[in-house]
Protein backbone atom coordinates (compact mmCIF):
# COMPACT_ATOMS: atom_id res chain seq x y z
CA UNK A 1 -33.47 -15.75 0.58
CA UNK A 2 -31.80 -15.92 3.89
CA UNK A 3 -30.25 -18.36 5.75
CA UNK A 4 -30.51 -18.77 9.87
CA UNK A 5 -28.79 -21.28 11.91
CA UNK A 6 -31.57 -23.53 13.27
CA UNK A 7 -29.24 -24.83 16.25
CA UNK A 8 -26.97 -23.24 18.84
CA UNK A 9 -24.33 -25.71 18.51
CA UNK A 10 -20.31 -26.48 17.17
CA UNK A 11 -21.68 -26.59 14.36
CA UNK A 12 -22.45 -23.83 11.28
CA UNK A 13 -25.36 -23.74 9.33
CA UNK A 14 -24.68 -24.96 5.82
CA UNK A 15 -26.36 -22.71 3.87
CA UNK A 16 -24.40 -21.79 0.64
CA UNK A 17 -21.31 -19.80 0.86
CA UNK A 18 -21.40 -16.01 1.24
CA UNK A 19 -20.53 -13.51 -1.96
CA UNK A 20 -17.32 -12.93 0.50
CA UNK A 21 -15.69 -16.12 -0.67
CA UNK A 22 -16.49 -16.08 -4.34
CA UNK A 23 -13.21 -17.51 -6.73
CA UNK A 24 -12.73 -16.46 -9.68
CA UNK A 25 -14.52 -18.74 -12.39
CA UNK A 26 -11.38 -19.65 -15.14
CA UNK A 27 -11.86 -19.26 -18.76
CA UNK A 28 -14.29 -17.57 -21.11
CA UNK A 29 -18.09 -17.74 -22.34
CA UNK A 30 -18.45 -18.41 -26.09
CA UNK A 31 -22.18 -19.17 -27.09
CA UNK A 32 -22.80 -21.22 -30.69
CA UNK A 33 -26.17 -21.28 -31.61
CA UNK A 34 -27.70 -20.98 -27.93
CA UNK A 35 -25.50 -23.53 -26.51
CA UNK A 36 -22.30 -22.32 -23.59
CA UNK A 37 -19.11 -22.99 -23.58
CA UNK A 38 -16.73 -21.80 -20.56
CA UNK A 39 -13.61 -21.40 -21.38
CA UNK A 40 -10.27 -23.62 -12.90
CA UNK A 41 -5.20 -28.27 2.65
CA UNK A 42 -1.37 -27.10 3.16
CA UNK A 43 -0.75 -26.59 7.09
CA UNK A 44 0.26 -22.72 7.82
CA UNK A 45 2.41 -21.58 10.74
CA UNK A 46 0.45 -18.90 11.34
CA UNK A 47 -3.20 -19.65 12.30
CA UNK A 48 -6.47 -17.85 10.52
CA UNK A 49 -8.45 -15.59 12.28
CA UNK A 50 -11.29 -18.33 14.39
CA UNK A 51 -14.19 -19.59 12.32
CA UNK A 52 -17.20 -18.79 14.71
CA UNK A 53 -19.22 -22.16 14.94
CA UNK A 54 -22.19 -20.54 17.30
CA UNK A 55 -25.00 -18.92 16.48
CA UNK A 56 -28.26 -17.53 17.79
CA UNK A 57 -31.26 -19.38 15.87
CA UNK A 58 -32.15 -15.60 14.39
CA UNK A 59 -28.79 -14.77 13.36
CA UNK A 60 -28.69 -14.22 9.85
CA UNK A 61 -25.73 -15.97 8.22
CA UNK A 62 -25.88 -15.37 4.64
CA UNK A 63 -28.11 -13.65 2.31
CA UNK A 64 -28.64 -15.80 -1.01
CA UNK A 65 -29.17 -13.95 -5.12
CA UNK A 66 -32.41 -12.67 -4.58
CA UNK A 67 -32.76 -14.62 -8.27
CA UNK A 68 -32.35 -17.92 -6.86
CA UNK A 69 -33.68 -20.23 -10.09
CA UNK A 70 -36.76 -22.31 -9.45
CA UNK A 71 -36.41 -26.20 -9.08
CA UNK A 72 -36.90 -28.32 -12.15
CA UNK A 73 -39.23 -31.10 -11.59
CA UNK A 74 -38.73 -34.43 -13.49
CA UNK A 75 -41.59 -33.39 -15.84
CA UNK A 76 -39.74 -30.67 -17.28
CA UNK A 77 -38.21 -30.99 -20.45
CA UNK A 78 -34.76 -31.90 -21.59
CA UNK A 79 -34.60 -28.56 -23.30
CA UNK A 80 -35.93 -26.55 -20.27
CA UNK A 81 -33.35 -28.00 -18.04
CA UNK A 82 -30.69 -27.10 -20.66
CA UNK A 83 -31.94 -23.39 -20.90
CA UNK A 84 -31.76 -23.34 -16.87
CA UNK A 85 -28.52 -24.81 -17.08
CA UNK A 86 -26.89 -22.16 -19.80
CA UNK A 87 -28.64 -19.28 -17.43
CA UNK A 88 -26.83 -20.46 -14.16
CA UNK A 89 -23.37 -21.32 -15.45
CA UNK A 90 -23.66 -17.76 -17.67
CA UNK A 91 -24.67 -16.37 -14.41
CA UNK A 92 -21.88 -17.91 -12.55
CA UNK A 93 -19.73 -16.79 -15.72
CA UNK A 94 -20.57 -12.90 -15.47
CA UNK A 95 -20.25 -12.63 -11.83
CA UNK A 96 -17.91 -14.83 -10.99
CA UNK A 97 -20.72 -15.96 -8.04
CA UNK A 98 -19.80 -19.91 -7.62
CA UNK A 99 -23.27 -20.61 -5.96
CA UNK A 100 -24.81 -20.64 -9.38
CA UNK A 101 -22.32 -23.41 -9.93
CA UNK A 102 -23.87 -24.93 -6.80
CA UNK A 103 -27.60 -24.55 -8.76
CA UNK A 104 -26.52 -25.84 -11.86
CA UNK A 105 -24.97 -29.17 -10.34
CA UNK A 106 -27.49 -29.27 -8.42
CA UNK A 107 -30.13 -29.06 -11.10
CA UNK A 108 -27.97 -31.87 -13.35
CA UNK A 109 -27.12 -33.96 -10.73
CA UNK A 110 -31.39 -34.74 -10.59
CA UNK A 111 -31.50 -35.48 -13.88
CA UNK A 112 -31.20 -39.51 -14.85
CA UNK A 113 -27.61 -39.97 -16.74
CA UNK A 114 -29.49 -42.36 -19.33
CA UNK A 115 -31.88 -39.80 -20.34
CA UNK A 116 -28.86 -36.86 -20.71
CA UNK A 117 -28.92 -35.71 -23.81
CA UNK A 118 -25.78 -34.82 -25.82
CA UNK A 119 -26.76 -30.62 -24.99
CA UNK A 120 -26.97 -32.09 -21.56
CA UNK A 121 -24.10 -33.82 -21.53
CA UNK A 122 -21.64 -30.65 -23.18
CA UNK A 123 -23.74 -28.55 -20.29
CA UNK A 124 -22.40 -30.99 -17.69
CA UNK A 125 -18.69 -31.37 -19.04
CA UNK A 126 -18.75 -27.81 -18.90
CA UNK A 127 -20.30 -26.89 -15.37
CA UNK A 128 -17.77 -30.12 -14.69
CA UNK A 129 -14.61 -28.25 -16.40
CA UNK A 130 -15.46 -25.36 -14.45
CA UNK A 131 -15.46 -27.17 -10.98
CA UNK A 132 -12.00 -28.70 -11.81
CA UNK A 133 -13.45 -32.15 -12.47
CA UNK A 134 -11.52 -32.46 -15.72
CA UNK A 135 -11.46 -35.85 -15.98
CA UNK A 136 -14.92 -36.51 -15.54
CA UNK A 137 -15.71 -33.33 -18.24
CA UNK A 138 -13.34 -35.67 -20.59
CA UNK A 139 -15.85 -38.29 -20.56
CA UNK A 140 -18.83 -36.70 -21.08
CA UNK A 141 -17.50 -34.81 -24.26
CA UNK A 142 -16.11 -37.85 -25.54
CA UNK A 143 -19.40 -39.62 -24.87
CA UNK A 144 -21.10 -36.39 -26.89
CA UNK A 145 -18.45 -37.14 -29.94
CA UNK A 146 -19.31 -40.71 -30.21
CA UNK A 147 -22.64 -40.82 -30.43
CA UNK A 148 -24.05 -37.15 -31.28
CA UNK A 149 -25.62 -36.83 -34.71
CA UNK A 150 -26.36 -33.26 -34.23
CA UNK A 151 -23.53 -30.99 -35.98
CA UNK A 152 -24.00 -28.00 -33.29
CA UNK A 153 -23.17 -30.38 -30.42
CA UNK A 154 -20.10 -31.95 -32.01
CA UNK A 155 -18.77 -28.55 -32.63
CA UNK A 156 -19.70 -27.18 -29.02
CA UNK A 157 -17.79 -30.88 -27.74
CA UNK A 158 -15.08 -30.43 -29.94
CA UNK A 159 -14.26 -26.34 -28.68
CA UNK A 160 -14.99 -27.35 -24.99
CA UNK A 161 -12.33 -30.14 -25.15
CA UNK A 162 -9.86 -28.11 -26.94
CA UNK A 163 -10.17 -25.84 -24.06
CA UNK A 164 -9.89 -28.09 -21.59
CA UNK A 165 -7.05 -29.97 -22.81
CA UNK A 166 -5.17 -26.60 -23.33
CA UNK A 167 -6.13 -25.59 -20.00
CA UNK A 168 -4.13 -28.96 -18.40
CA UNK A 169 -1.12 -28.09 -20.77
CA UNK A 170 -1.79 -31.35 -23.35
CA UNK A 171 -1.01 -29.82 -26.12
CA UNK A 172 -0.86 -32.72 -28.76
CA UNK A 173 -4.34 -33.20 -27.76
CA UNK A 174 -5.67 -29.98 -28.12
CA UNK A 175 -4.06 -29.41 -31.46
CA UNK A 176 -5.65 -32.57 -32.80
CA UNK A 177 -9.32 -30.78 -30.94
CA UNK A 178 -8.42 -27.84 -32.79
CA UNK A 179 -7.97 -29.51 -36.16
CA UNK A 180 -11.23 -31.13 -36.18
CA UNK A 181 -12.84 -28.05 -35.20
CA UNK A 182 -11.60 -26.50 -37.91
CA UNK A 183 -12.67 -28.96 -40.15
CA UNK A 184 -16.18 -29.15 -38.95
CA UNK A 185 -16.90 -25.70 -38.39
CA UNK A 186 -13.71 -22.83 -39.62
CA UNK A 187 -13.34 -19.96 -38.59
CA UNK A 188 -11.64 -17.50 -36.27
CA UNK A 189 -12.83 -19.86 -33.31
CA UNK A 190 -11.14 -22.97 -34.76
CA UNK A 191 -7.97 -20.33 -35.93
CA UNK A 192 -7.90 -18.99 -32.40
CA UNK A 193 -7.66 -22.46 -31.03
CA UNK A 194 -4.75 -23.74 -33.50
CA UNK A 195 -2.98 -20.15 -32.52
CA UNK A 196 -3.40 -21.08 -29.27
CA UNK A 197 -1.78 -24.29 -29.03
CA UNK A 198 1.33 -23.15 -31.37
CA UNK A 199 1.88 -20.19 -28.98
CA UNK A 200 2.13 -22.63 -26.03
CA UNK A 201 4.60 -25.36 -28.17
CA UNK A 202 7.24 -22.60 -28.88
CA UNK A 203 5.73 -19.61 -31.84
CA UNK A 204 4.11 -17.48 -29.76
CA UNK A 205 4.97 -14.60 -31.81
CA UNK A 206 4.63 -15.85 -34.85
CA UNK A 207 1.47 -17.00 -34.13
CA UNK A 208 0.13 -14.09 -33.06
CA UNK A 209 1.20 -12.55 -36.40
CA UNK A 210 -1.02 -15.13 -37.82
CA UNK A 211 -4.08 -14.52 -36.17
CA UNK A 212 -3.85 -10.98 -36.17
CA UNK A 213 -3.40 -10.94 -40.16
CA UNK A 214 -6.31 -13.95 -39.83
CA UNK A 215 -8.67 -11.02 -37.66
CA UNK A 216 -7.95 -8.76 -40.09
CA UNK A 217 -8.99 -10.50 -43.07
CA UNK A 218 -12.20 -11.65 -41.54
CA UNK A 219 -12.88 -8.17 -40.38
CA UNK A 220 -13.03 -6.60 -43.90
CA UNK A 221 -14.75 -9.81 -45.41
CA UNK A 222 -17.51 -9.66 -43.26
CA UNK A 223 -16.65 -13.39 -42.36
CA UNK A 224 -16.65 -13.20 -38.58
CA UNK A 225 -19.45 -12.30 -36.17
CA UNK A 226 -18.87 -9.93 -33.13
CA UNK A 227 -18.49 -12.84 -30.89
CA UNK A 228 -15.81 -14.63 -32.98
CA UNK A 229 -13.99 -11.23 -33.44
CA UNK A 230 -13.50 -10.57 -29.34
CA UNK A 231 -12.67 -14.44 -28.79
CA UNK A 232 -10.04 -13.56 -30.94
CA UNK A 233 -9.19 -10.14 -29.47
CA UNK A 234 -8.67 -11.88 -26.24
CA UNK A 235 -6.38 -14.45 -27.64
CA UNK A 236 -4.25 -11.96 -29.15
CA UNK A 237 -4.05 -9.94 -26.01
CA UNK A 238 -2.73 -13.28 -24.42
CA UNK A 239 -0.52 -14.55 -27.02
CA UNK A 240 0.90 -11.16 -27.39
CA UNK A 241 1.49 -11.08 -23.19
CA UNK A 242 3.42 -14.38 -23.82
CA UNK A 243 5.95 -13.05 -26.75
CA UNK A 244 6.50 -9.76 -24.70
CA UNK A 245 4.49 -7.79 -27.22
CA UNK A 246 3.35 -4.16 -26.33
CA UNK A 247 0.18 -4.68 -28.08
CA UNK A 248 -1.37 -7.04 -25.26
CA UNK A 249 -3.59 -4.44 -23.06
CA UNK A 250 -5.24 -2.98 -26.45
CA UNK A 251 -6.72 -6.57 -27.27
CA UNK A 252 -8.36 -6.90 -23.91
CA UNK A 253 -9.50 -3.19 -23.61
CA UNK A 254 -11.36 -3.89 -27.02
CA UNK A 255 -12.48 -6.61 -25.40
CA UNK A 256 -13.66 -4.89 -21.61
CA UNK A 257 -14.94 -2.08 -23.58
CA UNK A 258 -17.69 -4.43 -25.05
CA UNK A 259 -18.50 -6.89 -22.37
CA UNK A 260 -17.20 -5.37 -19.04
CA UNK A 261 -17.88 -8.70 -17.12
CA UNK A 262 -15.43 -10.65 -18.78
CA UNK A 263 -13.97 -11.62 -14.93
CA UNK A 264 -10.84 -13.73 -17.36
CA UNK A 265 -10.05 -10.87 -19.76
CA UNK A 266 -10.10 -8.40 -16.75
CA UNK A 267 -7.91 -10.46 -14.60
CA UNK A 268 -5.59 -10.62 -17.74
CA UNK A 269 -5.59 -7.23 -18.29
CA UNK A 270 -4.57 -6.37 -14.26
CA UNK A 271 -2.43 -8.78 -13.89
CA UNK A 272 -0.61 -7.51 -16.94
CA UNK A 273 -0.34 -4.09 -15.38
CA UNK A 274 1.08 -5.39 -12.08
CA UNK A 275 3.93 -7.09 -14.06
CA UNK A 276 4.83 -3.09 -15.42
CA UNK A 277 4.42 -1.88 -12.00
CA UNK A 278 1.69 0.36 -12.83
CA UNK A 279 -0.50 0.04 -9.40
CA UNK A 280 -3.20 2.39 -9.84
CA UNK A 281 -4.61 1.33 -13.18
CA UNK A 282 -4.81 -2.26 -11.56
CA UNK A 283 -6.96 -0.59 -8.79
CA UNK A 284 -9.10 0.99 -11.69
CA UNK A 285 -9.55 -2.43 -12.97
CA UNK A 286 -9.75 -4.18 -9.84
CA UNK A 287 -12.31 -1.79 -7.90
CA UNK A 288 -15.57 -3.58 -6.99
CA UNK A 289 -14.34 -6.57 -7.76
CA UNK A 290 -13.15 -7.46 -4.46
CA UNK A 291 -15.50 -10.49 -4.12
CA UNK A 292 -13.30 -11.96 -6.98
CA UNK A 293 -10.47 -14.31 -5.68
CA UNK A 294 -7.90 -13.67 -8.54
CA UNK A 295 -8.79 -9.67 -8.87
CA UNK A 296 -8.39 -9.22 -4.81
CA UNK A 297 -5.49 -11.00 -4.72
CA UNK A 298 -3.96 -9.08 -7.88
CA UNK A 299 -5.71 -6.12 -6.24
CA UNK A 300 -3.83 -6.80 -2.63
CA UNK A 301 -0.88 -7.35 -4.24
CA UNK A 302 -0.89 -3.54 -5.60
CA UNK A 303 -1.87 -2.13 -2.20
CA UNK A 304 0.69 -3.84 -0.50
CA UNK A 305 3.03 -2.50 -3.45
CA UNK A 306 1.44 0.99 -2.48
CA UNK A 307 1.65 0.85 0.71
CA UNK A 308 -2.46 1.89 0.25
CA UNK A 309 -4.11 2.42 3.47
CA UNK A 310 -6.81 -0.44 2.64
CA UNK A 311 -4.37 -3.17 2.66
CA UNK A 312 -4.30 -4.51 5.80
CA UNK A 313 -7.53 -4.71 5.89
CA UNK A 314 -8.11 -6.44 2.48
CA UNK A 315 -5.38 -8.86 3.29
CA UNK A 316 -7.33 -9.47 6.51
CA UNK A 317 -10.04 -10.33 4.66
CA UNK A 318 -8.59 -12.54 2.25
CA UNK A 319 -6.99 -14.39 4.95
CA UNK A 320 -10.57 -15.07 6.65
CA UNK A 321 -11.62 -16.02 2.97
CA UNK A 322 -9.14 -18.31 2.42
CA UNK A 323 -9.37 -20.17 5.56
CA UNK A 324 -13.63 -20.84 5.32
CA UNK A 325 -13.04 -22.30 1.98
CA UNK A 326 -10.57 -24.31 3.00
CA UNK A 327 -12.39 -25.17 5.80
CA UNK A 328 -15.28 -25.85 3.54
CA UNK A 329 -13.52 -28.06 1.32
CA UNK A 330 -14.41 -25.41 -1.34
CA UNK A 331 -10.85 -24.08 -2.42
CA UNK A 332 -11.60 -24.68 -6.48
CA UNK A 333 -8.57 -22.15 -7.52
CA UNK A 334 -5.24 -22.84 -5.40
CA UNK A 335 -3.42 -20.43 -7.97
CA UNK A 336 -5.06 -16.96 -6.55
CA UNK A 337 -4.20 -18.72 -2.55
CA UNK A 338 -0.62 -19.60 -3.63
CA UNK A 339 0.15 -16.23 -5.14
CA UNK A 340 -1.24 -14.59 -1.56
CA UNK A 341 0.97 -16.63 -0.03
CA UNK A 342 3.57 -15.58 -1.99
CA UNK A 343 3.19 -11.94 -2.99
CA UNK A 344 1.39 -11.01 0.33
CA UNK A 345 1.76 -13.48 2.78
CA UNK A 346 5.76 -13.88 1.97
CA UNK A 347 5.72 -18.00 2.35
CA UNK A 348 7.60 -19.15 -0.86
CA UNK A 349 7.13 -22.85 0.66
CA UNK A 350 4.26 -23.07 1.59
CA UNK A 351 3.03 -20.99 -1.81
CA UNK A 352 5.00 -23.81 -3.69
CA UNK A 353 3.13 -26.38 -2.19
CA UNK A 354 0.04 -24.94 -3.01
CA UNK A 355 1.15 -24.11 -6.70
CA UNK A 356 2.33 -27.47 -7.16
CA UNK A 357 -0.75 -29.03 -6.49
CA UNK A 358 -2.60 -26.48 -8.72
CA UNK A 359 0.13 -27.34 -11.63
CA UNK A 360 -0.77 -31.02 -11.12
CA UNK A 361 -3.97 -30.29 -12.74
CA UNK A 362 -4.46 -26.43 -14.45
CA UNK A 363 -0.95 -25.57 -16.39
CA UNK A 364 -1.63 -22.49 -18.37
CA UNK A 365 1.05 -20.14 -18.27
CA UNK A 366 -0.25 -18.15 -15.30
CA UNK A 367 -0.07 -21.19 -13.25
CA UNK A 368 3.72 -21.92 -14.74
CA UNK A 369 5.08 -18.83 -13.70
CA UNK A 370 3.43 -19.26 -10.17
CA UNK A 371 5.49 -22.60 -9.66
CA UNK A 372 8.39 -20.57 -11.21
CA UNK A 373 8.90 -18.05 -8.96
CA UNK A 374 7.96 -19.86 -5.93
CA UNK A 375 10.30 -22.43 -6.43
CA UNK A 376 13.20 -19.46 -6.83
CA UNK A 377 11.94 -18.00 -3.60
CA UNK A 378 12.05 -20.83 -1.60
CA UNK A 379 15.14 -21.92 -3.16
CA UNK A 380 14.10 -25.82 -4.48
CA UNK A 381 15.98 -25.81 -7.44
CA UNK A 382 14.51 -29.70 -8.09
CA UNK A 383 10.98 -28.42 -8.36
CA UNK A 384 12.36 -25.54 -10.15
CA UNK A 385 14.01 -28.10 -12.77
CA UNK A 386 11.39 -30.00 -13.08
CA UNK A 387 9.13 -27.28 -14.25
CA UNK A 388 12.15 -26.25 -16.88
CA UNK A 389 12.15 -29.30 -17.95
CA UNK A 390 8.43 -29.48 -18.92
CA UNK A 391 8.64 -26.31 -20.24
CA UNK A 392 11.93 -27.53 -22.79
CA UNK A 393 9.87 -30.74 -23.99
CA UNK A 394 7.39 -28.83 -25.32
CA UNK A 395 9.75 -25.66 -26.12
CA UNK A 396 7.49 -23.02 -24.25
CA UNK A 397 8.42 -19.51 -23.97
CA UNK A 398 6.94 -17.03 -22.29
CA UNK A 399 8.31 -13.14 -21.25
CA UNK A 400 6.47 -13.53 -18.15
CA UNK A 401 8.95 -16.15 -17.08
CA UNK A 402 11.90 -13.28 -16.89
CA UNK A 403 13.08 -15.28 -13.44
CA UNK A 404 14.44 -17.75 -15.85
CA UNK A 405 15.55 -15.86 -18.44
């Protein structure tokens, strides 16, 4: 499908943004029993390149998925709309493509909220979590858990909440998500989850001992299925990032070498080797994903390191990026903008301001060490303390913090 500006005016067409401008979608997929679970303006001193706002009424301005879905009608089925649903935010998932997102809320937002069902409902709270509308994801799951009747639904409420709650750095919260997951359905899901939470409250390594002895077990039992066995894989290769461990690229690799379009275990996995300096295998991993927010920026970041010959011209790009969807009012992931600013652009305060505003709402430890540095760059030791101070209460460690060491 393609869309043409009907008008020659100040004004763009609003078709749907271009693959250019795609963010990075946060988290992971995990599917129970057919049902998804996904696992996230500051003034600049130096102005963007202009936003051309006239067209000719044949100039083409965007060229849509040549799979855009077909429209549900109110007499399809509750079930049918749920299928459509899982395809789009899967779709959105794999690619990392946010105009599926755009389909899928789309789709939902026709539906009547008093005949949602609870599948409905964890669909929603997830295409929600993934939009950053955590708060209104919170109350659809707990709407699921207080009524649902159906076991698979409380279990797929109960694992998208954990997430979310671990996502905005409640961890008393998640742990007590975890625990009745584990009670409801256990597992290496549920153990991941607990693991998960301990790493971030102060045992990081220990708890990756745990797990890994936990993945082992399950492994020669025959107790875990494929897709329980890389959830866990990738929580290893995180937990094992945060306690310093060597280990950490092997768990993701076994993950990438199964599903390849795991856009959160790849950015893991590249951002990990741009913390050893090792440049080129981040542009092996970050190749041809340039329409990826977080795997450009982690991708400009190396060039610039490098000295590559494509930088400029990627950095031009994600400048021009970064100023449409902030234009837009479409900026869903202010970490991967903040760490340009930082790593690229070299503005510690405006990158802290950014950050900030990203830590009000997403603080995994990505996001923490963001604040972190740019608070040491730009010298604001109160933000800086703040952050500590957070970090003390709930007695996080992580090696990636080595600025505070």
């Amino acid at each position: 499908m393609t869309c043409f500006s009907k008008r020659r005016e100040s004004r763009p067409c609003r078709c749907p943004g271009p693959a250019s401008s795609t963010p990075a979608l946060r988290g992971r997929a995990f599917w129970f029993s057919a049902m998804l679970v996904l696992v996230v303006p500051v003034p600049l001193s130096a102005a963007p390149e202009p936003i051309q706002t006239d067209f000719l009424d044949d100039r083409v301005l965007a060229e849509l998925p040549a799979s855009v879905p077909p429209v549900i009608t109110g007499r399809a089925t509750a079930q049918q709309a749920a299928e459509t649903l899982k395809t789009l935010i899967s779709k959105a998932r794999s690619t990392g493509d946010p105009r599926y997102l755009g389909y899928a809320e789309t789709l939902i937002g026709r539906w009547p909220d008093q005949q949602l069902t609870d599948q409905l409902l964890v669909l929603r709270a997830t295409l929600r979590q993934s939009l950053h509308q955590f708060a209104a994801a919170r109350a659809d799951l707990a709407r699921v858990l207080s009524r649902a009747t159906d076991i698979r639904q409380r279990i797929q409420a109960r694992l998208t909440l954990a997430n979310l709650e671990l996502v905005q750095g409640r961890y008393p919260e998640a742990r007590q998500q975890c625990q009745a997951l584990r009670a409801v359905y256990p597992g290496l899901i549920a153990q991941s989850c607990l693991a998960q939470v301990a790493a971030r409250t102060g045992s990081a390594e220990q708890a990756y001992l745990t797990l890994k002895r936990q993945v082992h077990a399950a492994t020669n039992t025959g107790a875990a299925d494929r897709t329980s066995r890389l959830w866990a894989e990738g929580t290893l290769g995180d937990m094992a990032a945060q306690a310093g461990l060597r280990s950490a690229p092997r768990h993701w690799q076994a993950v990438l070498s199964i599903n390849p379009d795991d856009l959160y275990i790849r950015a893991q996995l590249a951002d990990w080797y741009l913390g050893q300096g090792d440049f080129d295998a981040v542009l092996v991993l970050t190749r041809g994903y340039e329409a990826v927010d977080s795997l450009a920026v982690i991708q400009a970041i190396a060039m610039t390191e490098l000295g590559h010959t494509e930088a400029d011209e990627l950095n031009r790009r994600l400048r021009q990026r970064f100023a449409e969807a902030r234009w837009r009012g479409a900026m869903l992931h202010k970490r991967d903008f903040a760490r340009f600013q930082l790593d690229v652009e070299r503005r510690p305060k405006v990158a802290l301001d950014i950050a900030l505003e990203n830590w009000q709402s997403q603080r995994e430890p990505l996001d923490t060490r963001l604040v972190l540095r740019a608070a040491l760059a730009a010298n604001n030791t109160r933000k800086l303390t703040q952050v500590l101070d957070w970090l003390t209460r709930h007695g996080q460690v992580d090696a990636r913090y080595p600025e505070i060491r």
